[in-house]
N, C-alpha and C. Protein backbone atom coordinates (compact mmCIF):
# COMPACT_ATOMS: atom_id res chain seq x y z
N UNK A 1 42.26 173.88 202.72
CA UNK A 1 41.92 175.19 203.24
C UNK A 1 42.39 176.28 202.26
N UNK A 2 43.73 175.94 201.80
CA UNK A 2 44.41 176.91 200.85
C UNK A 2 43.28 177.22 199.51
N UNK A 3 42.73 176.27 198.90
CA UNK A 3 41.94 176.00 198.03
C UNK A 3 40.67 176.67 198.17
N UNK A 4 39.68 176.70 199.21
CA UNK A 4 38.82 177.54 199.75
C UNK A 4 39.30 178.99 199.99
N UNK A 5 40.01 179.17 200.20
CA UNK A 5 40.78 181.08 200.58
C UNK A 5 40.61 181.38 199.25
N UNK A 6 41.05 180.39 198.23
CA UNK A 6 41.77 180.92 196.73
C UNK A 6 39.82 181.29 196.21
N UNK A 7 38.83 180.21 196.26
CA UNK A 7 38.15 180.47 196.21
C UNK A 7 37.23 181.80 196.39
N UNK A 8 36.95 181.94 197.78
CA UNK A 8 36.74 183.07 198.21
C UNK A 8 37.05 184.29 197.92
N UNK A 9 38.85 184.40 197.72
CA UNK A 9 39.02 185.29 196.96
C UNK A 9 38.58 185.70 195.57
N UNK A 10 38.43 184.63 194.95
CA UNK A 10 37.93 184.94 193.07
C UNK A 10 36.53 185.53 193.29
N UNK A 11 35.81 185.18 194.55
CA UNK A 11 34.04 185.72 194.57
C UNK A 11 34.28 186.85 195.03
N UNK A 12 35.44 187.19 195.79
CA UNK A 12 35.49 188.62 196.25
C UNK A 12 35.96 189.72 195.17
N UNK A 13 37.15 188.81 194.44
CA UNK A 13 37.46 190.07 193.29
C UNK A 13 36.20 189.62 192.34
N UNK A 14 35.73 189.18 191.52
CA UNK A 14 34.32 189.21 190.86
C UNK A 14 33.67 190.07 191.45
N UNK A 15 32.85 190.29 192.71
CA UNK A 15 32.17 191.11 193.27
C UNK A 15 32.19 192.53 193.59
N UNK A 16 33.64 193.06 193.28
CA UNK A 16 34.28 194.34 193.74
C UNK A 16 34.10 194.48 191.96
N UNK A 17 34.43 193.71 191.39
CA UNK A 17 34.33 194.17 189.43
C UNK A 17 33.37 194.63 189.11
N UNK A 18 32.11 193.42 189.63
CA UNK A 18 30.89 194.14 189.11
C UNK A 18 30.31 195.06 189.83
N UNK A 19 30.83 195.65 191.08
CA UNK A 19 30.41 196.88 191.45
C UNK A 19 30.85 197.72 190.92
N UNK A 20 31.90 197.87 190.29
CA UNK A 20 32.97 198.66 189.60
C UNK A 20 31.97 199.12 188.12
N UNK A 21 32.21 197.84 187.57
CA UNK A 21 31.59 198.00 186.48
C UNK A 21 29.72 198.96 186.33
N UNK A 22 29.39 198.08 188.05
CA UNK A 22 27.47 198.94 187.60
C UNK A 22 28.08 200.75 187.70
N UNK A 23 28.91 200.93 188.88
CA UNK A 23 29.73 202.29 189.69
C UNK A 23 29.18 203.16 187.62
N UNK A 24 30.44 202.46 187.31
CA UNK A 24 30.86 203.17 185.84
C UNK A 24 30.11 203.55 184.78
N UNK A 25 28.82 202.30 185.19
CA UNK A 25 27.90 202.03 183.74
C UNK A 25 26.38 203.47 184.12
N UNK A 26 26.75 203.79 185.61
CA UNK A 26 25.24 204.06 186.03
C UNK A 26 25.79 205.57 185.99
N UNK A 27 27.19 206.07 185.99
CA UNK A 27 27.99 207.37 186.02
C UNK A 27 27.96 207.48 184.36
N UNK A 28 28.18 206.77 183.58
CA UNK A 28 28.11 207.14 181.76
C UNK A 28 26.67 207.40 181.38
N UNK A 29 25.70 206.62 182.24
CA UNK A 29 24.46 207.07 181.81
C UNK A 29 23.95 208.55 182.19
N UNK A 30 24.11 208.73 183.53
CA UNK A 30 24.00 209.92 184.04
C UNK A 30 24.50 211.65 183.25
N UNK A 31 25.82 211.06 183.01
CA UNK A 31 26.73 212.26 182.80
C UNK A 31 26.68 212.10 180.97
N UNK A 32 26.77 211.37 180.59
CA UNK A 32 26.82 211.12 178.95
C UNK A 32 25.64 210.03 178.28
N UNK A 33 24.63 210.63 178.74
CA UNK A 33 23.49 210.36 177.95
C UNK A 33 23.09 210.05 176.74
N UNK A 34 23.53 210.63 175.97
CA UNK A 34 23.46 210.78 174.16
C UNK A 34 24.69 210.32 173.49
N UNK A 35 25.62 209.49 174.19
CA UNK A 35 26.75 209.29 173.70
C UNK A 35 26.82 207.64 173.92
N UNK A 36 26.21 207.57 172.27
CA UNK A 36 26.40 205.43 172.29
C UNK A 36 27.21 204.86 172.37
N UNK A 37 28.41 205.15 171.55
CA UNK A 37 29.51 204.47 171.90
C UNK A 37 30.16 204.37 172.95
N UNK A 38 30.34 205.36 173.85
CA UNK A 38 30.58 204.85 175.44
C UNK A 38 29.18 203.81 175.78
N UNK A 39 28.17 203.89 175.89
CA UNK A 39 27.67 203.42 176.29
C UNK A 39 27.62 202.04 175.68
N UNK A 40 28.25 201.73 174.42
CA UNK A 40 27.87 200.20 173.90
C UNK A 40 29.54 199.82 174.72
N UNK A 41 30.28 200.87 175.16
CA UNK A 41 31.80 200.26 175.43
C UNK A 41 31.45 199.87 176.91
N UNK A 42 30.88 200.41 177.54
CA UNK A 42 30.12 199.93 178.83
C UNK A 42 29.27 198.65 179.27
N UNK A 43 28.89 198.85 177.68
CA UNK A 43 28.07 197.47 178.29
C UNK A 43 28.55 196.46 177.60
N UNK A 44 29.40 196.48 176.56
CA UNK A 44 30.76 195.51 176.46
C UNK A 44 31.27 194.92 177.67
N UNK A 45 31.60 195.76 178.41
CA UNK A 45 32.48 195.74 179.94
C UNK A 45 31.43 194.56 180.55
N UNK A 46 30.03 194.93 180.43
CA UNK A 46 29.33 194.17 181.37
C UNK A 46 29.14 192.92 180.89
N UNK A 47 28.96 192.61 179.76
CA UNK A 47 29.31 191.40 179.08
C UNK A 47 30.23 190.45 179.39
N UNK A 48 31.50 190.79 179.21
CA UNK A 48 32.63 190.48 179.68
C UNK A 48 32.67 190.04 181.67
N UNK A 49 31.91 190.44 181.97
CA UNK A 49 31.65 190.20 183.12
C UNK A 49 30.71 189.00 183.86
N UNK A 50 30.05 188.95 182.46
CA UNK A 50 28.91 187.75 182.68
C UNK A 50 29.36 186.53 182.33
N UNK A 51 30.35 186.60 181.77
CA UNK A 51 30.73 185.45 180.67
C UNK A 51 31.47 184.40 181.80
């Protein structure tokens, strides 16, 4: 049972990240448009997320 909780939990923090992460990626596009390097550091982030 312990093993399943631990589970659950890793899909729950994963899932709160990548909301985090789209939250951040869809606010840099919005607000800083013309600015690549945030935006390649963003989607670094999302990378890192896929992996």
């Amino acid at each position: 049972m312990e093993e399943y909780e631990d589970k659950l939990h890793l899909l729950k923090n994963y899932t709160l990240r990548n909301q985090q992460t789209d939250a951040i990626q869809a606010y840099v596009q919005a607000k800083y448009p013309a600015d690549e390097q945030l935006q390649q550091l963003v989607a670094g982030l999302e990378n890192l997320e896929e992996e």
